[in-house]
Protein backbone atom coordinates (compact mmCIF):
# COMPACT_ATOMS: atom_id res chain seq x y z
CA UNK A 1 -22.04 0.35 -29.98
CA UNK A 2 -21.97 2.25 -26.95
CA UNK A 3 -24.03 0.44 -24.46
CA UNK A 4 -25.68 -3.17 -24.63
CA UNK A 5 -29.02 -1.65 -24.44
CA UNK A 6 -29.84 1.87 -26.03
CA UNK A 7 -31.38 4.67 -23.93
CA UNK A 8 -34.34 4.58 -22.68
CA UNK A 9 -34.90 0.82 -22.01
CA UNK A 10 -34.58 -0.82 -18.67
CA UNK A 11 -30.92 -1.32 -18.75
CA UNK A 12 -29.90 2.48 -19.51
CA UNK A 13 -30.79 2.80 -15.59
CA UNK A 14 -29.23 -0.19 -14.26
CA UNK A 15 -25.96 0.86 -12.40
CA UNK A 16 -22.92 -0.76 -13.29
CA UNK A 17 -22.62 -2.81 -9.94
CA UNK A 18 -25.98 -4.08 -10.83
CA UNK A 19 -25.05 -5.36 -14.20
CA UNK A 20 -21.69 -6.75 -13.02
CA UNK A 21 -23.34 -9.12 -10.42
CA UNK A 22 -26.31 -10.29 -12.80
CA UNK A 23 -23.69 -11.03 -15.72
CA UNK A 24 -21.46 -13.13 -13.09
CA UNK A 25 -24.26 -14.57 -11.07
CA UNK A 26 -26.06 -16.06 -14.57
CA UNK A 27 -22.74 -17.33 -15.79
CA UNK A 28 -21.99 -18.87 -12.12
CA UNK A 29 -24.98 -20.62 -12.47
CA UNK A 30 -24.86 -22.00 -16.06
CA UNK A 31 -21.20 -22.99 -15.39
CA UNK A 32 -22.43 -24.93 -12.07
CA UNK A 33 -24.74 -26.53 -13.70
CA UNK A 34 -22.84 -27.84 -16.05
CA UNK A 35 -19.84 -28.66 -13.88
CA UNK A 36 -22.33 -30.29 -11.28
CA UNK A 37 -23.55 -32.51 -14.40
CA UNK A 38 -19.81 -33.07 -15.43
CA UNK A 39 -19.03 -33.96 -12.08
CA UNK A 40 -22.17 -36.71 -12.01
CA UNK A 41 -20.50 -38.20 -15.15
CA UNK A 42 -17.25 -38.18 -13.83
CA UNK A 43 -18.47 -40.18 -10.94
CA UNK A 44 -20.50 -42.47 -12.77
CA UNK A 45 -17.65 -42.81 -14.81
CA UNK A 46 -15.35 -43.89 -11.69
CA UNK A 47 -18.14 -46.41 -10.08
CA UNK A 48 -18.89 -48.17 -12.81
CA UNK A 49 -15.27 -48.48 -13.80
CA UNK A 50 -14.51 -49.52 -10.47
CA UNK A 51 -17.31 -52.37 -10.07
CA UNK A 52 -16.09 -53.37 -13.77
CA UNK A 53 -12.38 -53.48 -12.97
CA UNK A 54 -12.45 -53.97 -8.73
CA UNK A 55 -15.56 -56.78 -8.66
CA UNK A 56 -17.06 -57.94 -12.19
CA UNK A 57 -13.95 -59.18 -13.98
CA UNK A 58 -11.88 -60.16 -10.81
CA UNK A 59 -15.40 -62.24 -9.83
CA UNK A 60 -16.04 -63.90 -13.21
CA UNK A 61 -12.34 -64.79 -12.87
CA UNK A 62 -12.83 -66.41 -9.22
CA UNK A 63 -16.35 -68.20 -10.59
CA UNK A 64 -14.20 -70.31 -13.52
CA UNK A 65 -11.27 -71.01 -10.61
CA UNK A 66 -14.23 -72.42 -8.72
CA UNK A 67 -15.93 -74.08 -11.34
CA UNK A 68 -12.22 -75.87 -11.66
CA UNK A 69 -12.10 -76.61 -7.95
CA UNK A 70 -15.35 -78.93 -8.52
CA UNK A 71 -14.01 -80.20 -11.49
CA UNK A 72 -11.28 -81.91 -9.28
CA UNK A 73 -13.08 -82.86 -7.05
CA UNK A 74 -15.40 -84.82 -9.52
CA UNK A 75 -12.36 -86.29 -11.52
CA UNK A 76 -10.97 -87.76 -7.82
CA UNK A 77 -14.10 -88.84 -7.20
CA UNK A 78 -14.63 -90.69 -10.38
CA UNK A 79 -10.20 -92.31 -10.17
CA UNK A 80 -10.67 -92.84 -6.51
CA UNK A 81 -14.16 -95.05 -7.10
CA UNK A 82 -12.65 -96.97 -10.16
CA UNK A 83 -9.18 -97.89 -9.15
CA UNK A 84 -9.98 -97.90 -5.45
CA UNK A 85 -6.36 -95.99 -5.01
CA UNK A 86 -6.54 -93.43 -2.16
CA UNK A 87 -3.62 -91.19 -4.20
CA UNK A 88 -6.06 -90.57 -6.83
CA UNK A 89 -7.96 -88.86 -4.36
CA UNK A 90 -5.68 -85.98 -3.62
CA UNK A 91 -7.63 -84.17 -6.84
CA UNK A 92 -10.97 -84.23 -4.51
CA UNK A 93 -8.99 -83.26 -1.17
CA UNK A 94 -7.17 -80.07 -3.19
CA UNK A 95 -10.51 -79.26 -4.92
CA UNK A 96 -12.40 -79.02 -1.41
CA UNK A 97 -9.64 -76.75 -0.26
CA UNK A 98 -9.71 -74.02 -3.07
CA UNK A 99 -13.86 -74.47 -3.36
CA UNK A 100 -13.92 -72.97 0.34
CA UNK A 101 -11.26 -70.42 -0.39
CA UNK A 102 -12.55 -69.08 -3.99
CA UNK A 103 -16.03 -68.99 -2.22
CA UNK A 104 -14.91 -67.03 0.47
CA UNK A 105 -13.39 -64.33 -2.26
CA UNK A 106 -16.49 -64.56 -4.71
CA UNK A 107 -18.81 -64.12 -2.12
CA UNK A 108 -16.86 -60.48 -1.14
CA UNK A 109 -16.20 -59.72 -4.66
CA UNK A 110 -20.23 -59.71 -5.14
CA UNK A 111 -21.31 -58.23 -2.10
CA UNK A 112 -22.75 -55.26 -3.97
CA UNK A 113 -23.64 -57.39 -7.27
CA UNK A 114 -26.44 -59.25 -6.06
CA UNK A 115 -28.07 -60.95 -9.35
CA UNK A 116 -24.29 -62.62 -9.86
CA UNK A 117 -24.20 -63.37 -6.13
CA UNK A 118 -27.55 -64.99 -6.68
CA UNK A 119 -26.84 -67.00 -9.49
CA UNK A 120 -23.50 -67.83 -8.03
CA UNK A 121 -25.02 -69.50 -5.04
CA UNK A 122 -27.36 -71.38 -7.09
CA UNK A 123 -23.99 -72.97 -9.25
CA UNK A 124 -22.85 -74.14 -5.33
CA UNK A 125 -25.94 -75.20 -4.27
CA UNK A 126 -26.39 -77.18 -7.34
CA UNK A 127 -22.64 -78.34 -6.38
CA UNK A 128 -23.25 -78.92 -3.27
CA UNK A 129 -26.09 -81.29 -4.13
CA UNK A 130 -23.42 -83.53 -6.05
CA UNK A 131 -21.71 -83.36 -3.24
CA UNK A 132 -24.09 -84.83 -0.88
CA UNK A 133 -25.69 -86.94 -3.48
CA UNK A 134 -23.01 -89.09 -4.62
CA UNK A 135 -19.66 -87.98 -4.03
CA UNK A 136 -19.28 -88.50 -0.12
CA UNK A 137 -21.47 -91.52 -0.26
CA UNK A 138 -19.94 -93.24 -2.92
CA UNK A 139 -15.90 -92.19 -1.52
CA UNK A 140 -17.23 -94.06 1.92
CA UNK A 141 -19.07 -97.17 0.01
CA UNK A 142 -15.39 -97.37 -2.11
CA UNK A 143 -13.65 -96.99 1.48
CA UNK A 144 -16.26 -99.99 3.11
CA UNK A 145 -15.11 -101.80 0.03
CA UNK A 146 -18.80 -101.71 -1.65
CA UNK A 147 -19.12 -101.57 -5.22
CA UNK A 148 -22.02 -100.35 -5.51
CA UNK A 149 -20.98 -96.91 -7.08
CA UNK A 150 -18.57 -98.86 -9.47
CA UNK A 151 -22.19 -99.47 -11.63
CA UNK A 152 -22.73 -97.88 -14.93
CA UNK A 153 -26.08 -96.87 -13.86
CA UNK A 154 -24.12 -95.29 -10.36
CA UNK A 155 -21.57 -93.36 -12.73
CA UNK A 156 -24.69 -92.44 -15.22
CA UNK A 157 -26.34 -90.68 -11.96
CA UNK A 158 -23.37 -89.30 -10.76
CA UNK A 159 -22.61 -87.34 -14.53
CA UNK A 160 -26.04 -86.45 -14.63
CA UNK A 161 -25.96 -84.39 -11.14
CA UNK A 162 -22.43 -83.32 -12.15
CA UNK A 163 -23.57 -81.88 -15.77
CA UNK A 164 -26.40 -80.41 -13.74
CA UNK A 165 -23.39 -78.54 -12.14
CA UNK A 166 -21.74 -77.36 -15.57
CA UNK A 167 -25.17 -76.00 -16.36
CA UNK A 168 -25.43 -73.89 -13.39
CA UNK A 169 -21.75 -72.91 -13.88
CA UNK A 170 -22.53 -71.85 -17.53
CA UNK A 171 -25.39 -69.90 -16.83
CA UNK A 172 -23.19 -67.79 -14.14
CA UNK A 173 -20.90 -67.14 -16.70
CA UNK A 174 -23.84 -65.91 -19.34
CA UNK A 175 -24.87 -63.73 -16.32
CA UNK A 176 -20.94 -62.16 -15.88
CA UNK A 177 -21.42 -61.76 -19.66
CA UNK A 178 -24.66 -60.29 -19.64
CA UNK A 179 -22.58 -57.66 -16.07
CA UNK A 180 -20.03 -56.59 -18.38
CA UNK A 181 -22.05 -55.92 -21.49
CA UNK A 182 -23.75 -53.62 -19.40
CA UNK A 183 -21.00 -52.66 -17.46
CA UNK A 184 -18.70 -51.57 -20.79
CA UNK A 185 -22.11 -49.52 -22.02
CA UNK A 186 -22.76 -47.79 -19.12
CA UNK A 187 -18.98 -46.97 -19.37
CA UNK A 188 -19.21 -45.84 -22.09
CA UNK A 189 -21.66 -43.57 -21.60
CA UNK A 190 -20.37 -42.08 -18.60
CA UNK A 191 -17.11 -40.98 -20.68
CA UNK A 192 -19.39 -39.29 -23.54
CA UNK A 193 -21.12 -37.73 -21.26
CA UNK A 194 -18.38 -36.72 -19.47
CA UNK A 195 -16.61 -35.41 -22.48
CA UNK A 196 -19.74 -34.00 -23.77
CA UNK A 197 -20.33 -32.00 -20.58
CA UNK A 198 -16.43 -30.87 -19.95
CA UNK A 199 -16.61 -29.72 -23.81
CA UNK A 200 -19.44 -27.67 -22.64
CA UNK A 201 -17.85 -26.45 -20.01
CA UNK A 202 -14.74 -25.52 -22.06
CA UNK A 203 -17.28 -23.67 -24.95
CA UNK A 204 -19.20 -21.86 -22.08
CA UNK A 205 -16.29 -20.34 -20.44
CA UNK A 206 -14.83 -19.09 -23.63
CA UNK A 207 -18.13 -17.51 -24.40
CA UNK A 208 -18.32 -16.24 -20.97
CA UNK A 209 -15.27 -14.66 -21.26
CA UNK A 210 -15.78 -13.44 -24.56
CA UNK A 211 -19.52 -12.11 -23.10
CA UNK A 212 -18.02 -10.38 -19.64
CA UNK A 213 -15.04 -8.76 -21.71
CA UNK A 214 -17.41 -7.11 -24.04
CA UNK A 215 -19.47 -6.10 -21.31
CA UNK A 216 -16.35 -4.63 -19.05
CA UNK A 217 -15.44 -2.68 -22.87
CA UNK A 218 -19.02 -1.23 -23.58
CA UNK A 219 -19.88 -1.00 -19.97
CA UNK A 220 -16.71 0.52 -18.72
CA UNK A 221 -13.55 0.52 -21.13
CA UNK A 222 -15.38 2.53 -23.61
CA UNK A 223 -17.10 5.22 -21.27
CA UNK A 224 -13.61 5.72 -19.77
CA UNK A 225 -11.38 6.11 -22.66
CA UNK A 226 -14.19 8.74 -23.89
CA UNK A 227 -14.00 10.08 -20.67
CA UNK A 228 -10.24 10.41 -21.05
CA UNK A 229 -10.23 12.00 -24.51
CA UNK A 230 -12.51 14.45 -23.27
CA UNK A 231 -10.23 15.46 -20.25
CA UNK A 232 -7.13 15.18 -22.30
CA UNK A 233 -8.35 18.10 -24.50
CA UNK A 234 -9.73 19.75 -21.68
CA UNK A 235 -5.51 18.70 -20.03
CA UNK A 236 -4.37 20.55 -23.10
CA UNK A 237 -5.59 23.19 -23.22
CA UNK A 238 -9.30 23.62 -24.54
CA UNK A 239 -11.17 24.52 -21.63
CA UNK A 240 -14.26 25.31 -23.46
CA UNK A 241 -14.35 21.31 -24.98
CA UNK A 242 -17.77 20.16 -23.14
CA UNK A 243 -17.61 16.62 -21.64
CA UNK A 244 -20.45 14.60 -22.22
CA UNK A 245 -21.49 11.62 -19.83
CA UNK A 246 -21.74 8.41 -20.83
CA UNK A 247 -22.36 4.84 -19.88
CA UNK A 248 -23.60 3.15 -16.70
CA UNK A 249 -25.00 5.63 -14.32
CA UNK A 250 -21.33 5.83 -12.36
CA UNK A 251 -19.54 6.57 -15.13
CA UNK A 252 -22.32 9.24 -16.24
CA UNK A 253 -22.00 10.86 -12.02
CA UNK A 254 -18.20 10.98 -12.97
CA UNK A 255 -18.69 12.62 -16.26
CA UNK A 256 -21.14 15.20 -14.72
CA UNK A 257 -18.48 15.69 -11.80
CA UNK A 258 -15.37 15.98 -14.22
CA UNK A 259 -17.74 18.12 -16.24
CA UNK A 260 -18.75 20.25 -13.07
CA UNK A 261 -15.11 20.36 -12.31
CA UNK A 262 -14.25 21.35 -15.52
CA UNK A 263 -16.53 24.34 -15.49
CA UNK A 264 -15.10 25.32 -11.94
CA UNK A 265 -11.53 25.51 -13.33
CA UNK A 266 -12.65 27.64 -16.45
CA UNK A 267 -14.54 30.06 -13.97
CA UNK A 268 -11.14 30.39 -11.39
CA UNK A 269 -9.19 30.64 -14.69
CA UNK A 270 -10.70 33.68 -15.90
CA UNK A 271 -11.18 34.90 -11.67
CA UNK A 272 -7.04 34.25 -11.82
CA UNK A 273 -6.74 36.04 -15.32
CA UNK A 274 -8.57 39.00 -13.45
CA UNK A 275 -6.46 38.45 -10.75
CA UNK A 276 -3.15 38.57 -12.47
CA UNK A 277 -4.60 41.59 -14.47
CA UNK A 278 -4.94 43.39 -10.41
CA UNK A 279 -1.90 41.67 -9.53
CA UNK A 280 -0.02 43.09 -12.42
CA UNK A 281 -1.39 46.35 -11.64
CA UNK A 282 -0.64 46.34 -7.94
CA UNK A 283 3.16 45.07 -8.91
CA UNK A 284 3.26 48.12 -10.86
CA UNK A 285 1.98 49.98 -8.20
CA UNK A 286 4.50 48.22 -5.87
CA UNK A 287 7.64 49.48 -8.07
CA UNK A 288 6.33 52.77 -8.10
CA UNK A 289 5.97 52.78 -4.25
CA UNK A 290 9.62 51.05 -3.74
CA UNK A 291 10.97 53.62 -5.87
CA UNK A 292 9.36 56.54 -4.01
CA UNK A 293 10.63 54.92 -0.65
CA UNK A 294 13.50 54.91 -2.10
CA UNK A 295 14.06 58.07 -2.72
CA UNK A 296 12.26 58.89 0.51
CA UNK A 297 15.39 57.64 2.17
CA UNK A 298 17.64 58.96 -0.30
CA UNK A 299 15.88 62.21 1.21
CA UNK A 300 15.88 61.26 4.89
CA UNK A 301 19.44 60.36 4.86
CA UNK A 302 20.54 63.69 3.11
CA UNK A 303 18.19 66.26 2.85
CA UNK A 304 16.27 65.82 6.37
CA UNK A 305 19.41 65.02 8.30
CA UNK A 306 21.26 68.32 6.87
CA UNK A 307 18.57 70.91 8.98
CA UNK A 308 18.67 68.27 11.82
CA UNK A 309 22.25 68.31 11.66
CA UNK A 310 21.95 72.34 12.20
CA UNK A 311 19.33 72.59 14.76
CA UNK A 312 21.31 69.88 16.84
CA UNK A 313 24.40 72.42 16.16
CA UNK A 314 22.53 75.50 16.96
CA UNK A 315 21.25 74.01 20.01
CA UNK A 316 24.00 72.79 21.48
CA UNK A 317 26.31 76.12 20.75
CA UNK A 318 22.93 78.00 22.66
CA UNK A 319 23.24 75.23 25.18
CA UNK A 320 26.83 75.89 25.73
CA UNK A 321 27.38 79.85 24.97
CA UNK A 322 24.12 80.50 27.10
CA UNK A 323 24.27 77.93 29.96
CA UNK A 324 23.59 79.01 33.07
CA UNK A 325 22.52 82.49 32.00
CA UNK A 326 19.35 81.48 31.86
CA UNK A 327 16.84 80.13 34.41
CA UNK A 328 16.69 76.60 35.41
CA UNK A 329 13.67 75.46 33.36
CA UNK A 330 15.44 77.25 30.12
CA UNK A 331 18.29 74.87 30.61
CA UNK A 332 16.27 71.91 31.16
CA UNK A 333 14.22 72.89 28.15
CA UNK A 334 17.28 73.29 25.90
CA UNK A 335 18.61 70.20 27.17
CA UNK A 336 15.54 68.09 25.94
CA UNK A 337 16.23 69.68 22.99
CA UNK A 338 19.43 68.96 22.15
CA UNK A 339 18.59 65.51 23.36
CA UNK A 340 15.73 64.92 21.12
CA UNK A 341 17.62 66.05 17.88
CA UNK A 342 20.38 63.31 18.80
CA UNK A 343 17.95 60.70 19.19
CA UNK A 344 16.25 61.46 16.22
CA UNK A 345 19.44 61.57 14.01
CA UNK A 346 19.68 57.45 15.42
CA UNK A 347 16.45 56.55 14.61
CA UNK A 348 16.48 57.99 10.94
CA UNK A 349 20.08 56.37 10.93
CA UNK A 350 19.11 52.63 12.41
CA UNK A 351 15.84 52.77 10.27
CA UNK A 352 17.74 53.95 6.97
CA UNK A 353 19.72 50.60 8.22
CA UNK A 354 16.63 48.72 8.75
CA UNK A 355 15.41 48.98 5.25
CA UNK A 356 18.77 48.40 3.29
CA UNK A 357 18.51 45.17 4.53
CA UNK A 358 16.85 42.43 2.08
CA UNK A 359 17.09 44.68 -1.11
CA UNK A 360 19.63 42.47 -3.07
CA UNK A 361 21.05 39.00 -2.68
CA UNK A 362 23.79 40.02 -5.10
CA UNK A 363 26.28 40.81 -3.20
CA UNK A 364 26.29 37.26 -1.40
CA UNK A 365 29.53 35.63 -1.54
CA UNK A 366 31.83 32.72 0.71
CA UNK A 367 32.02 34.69 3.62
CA UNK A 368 34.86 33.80 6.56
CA UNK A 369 32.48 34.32 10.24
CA UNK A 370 35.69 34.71 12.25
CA UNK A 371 36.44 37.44 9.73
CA UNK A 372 33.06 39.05 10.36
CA UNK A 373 32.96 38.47 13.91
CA UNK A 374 36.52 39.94 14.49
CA UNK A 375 35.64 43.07 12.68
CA UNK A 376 32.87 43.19 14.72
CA UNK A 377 34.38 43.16 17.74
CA UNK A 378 36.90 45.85 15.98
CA UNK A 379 33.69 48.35 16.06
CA UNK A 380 33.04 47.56 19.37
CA UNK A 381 36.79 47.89 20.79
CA UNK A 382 35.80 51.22 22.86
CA UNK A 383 32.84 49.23 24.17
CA UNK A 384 34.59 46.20 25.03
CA UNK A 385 37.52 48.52 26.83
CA UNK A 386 35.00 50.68 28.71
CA UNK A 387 33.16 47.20 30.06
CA UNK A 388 36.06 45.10 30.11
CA UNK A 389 33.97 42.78 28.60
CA UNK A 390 35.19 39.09 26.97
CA UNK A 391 33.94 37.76 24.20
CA UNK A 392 34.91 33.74 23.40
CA UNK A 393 34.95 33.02 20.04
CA UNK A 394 34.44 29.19 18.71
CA UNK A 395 35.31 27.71 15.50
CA UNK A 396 32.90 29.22 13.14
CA UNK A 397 32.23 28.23 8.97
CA UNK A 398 32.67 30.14 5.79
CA UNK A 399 29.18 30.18 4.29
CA UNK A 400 26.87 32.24 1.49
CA UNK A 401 25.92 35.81 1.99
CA UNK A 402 26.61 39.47 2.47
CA UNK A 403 29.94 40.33 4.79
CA UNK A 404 28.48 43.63 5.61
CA UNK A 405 25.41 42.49 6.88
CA UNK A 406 27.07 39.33 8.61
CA UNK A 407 29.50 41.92 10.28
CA UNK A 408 26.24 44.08 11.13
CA UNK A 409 24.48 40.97 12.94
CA UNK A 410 27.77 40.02 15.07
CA UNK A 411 28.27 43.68 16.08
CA UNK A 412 24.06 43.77 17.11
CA UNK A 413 24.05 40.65 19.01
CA UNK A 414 27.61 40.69 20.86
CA UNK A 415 26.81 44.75 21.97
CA UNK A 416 23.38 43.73 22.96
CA UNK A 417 24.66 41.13 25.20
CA UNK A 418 27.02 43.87 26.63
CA UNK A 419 24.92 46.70 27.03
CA UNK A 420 22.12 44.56 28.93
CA UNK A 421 25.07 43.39 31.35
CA UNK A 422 24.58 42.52 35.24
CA UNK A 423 26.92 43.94 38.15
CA UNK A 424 29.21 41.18 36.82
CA UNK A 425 32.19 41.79 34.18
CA UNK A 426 30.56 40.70 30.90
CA UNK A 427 31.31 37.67 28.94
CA UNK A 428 30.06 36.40 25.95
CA UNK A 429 30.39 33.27 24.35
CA UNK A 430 30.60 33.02 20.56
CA UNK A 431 29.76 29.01 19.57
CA UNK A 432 28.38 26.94 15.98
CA UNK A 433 27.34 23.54 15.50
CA UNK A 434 27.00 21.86 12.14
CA UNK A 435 23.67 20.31 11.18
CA UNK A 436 21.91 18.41 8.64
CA UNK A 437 21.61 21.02 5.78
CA UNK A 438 21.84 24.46 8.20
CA UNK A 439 24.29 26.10 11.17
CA UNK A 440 23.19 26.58 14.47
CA UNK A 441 24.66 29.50 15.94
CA UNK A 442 24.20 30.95 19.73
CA UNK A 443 25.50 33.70 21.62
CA UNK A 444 25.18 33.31 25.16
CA UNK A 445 25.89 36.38 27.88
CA UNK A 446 25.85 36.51 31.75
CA UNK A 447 23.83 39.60 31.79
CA UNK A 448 20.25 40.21 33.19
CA UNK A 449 18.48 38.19 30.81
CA UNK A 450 15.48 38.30 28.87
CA UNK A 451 11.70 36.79 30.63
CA UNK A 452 10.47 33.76 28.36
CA UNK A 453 6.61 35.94 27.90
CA UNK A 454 8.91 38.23 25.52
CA UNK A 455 10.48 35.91 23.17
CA UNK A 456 8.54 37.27 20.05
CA UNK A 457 8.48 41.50 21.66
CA UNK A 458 12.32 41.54 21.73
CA UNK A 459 12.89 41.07 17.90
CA UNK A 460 9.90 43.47 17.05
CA UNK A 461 11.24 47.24 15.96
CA UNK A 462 11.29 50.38 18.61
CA UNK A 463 9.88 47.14 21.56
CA UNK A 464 11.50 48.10 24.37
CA UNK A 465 11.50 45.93 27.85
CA UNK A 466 13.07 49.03 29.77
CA UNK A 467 13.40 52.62 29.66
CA UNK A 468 15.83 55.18 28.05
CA UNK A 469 17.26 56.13 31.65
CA UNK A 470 17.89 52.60 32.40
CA UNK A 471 19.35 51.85 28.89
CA UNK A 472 20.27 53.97 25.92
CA UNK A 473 19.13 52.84 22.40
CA UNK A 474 16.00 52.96 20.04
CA UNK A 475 15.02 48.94 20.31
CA UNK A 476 16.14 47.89 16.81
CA UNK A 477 18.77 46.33 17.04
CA UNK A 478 17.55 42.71 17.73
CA UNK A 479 14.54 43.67 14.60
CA UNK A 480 17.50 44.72 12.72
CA UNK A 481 19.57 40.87 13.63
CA UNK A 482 16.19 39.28 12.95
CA UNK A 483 15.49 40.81 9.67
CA UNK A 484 19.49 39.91 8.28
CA UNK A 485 19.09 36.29 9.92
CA UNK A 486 15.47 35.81 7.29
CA UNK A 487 17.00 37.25 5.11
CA UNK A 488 20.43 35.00 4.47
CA UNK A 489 17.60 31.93 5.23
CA UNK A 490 17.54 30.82 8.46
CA UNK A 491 15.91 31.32 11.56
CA UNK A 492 16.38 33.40 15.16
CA UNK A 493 14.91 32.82 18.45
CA UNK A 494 15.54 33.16 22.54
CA UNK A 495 16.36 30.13 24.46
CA UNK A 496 13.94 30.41 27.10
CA UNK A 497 14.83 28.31 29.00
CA UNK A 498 18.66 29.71 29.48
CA UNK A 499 20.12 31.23 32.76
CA UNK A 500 21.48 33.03 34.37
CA UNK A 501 22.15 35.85 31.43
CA UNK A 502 20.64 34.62 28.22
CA UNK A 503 21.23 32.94 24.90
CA UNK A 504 20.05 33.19 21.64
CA UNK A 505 20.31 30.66 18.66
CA UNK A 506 20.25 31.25 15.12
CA UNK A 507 20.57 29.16 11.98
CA UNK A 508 21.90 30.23 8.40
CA UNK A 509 21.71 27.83 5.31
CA UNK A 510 24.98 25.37 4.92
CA UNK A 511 26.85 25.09 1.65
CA UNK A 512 28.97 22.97 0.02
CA UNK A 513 32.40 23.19 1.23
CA UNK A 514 31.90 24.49 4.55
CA UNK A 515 35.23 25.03 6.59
C-alpha cells in the first residue's frame, strides 16, 4: 500500500502538511473529548466522595450524638421529678450542653445538604417542644415543691411528647440512610464512568498511535526509503536508473528535483567525459610542447650561444684591432655591438635559469640555510669586496628542498640588495622566525628602496624600475627568487611599509625536525 488513498481521489493532492494537521487535529479532538468527559467523572467522583466522607457520614454520626444529648436530658428530667434529688439532674444539665454543641456542628456539616438539614431541624423543633412543654415546667414545679408532674397522667404526657421526639429522630436517620444510598450509587457511578472513560482514553491513544505511525510510514517513511533506493543505485553507479516520484506532493517535488538533478549530473558526466577526452588530448599536446621547449633550450644554450659566442669575439677583436682607425660613429656603432651580444648572452643565460626552475621536486633534500647562504655569499665575494658591503647572518633552519636553487635565491636577494645600494656602505641583514607550520624569512638592506605602487612589478620578469645606465642587469632576478620561493611552497612579498632601504619577507614550508 503506497498511499492511504489511491491516485486520483481527493487525497492524492493533499500536501503532506495538510494531512499531518487534519490527522492530529481529529485525534486532539476525540482525545479531548474524552479526557474532558474523564475529567467530569473524576470530579464527580471527588464531590460526591467528599460530601459522603467530609458531611453525610460525619453528620449522621453528630445526629445519633444529639439524639443521645436529649436522651439525657429526658432521663434527668424523669430522676430529678421522681426522687426530687438535684444530683440526678446533672444528666439534663450535661445533655443541654452537648445539644447546643452537636447542633452547632450538624448545622455546618449540612450546610450544603439541605433535605437532612431540613429534617434535622424538624427532630429539634420537635425536641424543643418537649422542652418547653414539660421538661422546664415540670423541673421548676419539682423545685416549688409541686407534685403535680409526679402524676401518671403528667409522666404519660411527658413520654408521649418525648416518643414524638424518637420519631422525628428516626425519620432523620431513614433520611441519612436514604443520603448514603444515593450517595454510594452515585459513587459508584462516577468510578465506572471514570474507568470506562480513562479505558477509552488508554484504547484511543494506542489506536492513535498505531493510526499516525502508519500514516508517517505510507505518507513519508515509505516515499523516502524508495526515494533512497532509487538514489543509492543512482550513488553507485547507474546513472541511467530513472527515479520515480512518489507520495505526498513534497515528497513527489523532491523526487522530480533529485530526478532533475540526476539528469544534470548524467549530462556534466558525459560534458566531463568529453572534457577529459580534450583534456587528455591537450596533456598530450602539453608533453609534446615541454619536450620541444626542451630541446629549444637544449638549443639556445648550445647551438645559439656558439655563433653568439663568435660574433661577440669577432666584434670585440674588430673593436680592439680597429679602434680608433675608424671614425667616431664606427666606434660607437661597434661598441653597441659588442654591447648587445653581451647582453644577449645574459638574457638567454638568466632565462635558460628561469625555466630550470620547477621541473623536478626530486632533488629536494634536508638542506642546512647557513650552508646555502654562505656559499652564496662565496659567489658574491668580488661583489661584497668591491662594495665593502656586510651582510648579518641570523640563525637560520635546515628544511626540505633543492640546495642549488636555495643557494640561487640567497645569492639573488643578498646581490639585489647590494647592487640597488645608497651613497651609504651596504649592509644587509639576514634574519628567520619560526611559525605555526612555515618560516618567515626577510632580508632587509639600507639601500634606495623600492615605492609601495610596485610591490607586484618588481617580481615580474625583464620589469625594470630604472634604466641600464643607472643599473646593470636584465630584471630577473627578483622573477627568478619569486618563482624558487612558489616553487619550494611558500610565499614572497615587499614590506611596504619598510624604510629607509627595504625588506622583503618570504616563507618556505617547516618540517619535522627543524634545527
Amino acid at each position: 500500500m503506497t498511499d492511504l488513498a489511491p491516485k486520483g481521489r481527493p487525497l492524492a493532492s493533499v500536501g503532506l502538511r495538510s494531512r499531518l494537521t487534519l490527522l492530529f487535529v481529529v485525534s486532539a479532538v476525540v482525545v479531548i473529548a474524552v479526557a474532558t468527559v474523564s475529567t467530569v467523572s473524576v470530579v464527580n467522583l471527588l464531590h460526591t466522595r467528599h460530601a459522603l466522607l467530609n458531611q453525610v457520614d460525619p453528620a449522621n454520626l453528630e445526629a445519633d450524638q444529639l439524639l443521645v444529648s436529649y436522651l439525657n436530658q429526658e432521663t434527668g428530667v424523669r430522676g430529678y421529678i421522681l426522687s426530687d434529688d438535684q444530683t440526678l439532674l446533672d444528666p439534663y444539665l450535661q445533655g443541654l450542653a452537648q445539644q447546643h454543641q452537636t447542633s452547632l456542628s450538624l448545622h455546618r456539616l449540612l450546610a450544603n445538604q439541605p433535605q437532612l438539614l431540613a429534617a434535622v431541624k424538624l427532630a429539634e423543633q420537635q425536641a424543643t417542644t418537649w422542652q418547653k412543654q414539660f421538661a422546664m415546667p415540670a423541673i421548676a414545679a419539682t423545685r416549688a415543691h409541686n407534685p403535680s408532674y409526679t402524676s401518671n397522667a403528667a409522666l404519660l404526657r411527658g413520654k408521649a411528647l418525648f416518643d414524638a421526639v424518637r420519631t422525628r429522630f428516626d425519620a432523620v436517620d431513614r433520611d441519612f440512610a436514604a443520603s448514603r444510598s444515593a450517595l454510594g450509587a452515585s459513587l459508584n457511578s462516577a468510578t465506572a464512568t471514570m474507568v470506562a472513560s480513562l479505558i477509552a482514553l488508554l484504547v484511543l491513544l494506542v489506536v492513535i498511535v498505531v493510526v499516525v505511525s502508519r500514516a508517517l510510514r505510507v505518507w513519508v517513511t515509505a516515499p523516502l526509503l524508495r526515494l533512497g533506493n532509487d538514489a543509492g543505485q543512482v550513488t553507485a553507479g547507474n546513472l541511467d536508473h530513472r527515479i520515480e516520484p512518489t507520495g505526498p506532493p513534497e515528497l513527489q517535488r523532491l523526487g522530480s528535483d533529485v530526478e532533475a538533478m540526476r539528469n544534470r549530473i548524467v549530462e556534466e558526466f558525459q560534458a566531463v567525459a568529453i572534457a577529459r577526452a580534450s583534456l587528455a588530448e591537450r596533456n598530450d599536446d602539453l608533453t609534446r610542447s615541454n619536450a620541444e621547449l626542451e630541446q629549444f633550450a637544449y638549443v639556445a644554450s648550445h647551438d645559439l650561444q656558439e655563433p653568439l659566442r663568435k660574433v661577440a669575439s669577432f666584434t670585440q677583436l674588430l673593436q680592439q684591432r680597429y679602434g680608433g682607425q675608424l671614425d667616431e660613429k664606427a666606434d660607437q656603432y661597434i661598441e653597441f655591438a659588442v654591447d648587445g651580444a653581451k647582453r644577449m648572452q645574459l638574457l638567454i643565460n638568466d632565462l635558460l635559469a628561469f625555466s630550470r626552475v620547477g621541473r623536478s621536486a626530486e632533488r629536494f633534500r634536508p638542506v642546512d640555510l647557513r650552508s646555502c647562504v654562505d656559499a652564496a655569499l662565496g659567489n658574491l665575494a668580488t661583489l661584497l669586496n668591491e662594495t665593502g658591503a656586510t651582510v648579518d647572518v641570523g640563525p637560520l633552519p635546515t628544511l626540505l628542498g633543492d640546495p642549488g636553487l636555495l643557494t640561487a635565491l640567497w645569492q639573488n636577494l643578498v646581490a639585489n640588495a647590494i647592487k640597488f645600494r645608497s651613497e651609504e656602505v651596504p649592509a644587509v641583514t639576514i634574519a628567520a622566525e619560526p611559525k605555526t607550520d612555515e618560516w618567515l624569512f626577510s632580508v632587509s638592506d639600507n639601500g634606495i628602496g623600492i615605492e609601495p605602487r610596485f610591490a607586484d612589478k618588481v617580481f615580474v620578469i625583464f620589469q625594470r624600475l630604472h634604466s641600464r645606465e643607472e643599473y646593470e642587469g636584465t630584471g630577473i632576478g627578483l622573477a627568478l627568487c619569486k618563482k624558487i620561493v612558489e616553487f619550494h611552497g611558500g610565499r614572497i612579498w615587499l614590506d611596504g611599509g619598510y624604510e629607509p632601504g627595504a625588506r622583503l619577507w618570504f616563507t618556505l614550508p617547516a618540517v619535522q625536525g627543524d634545527a
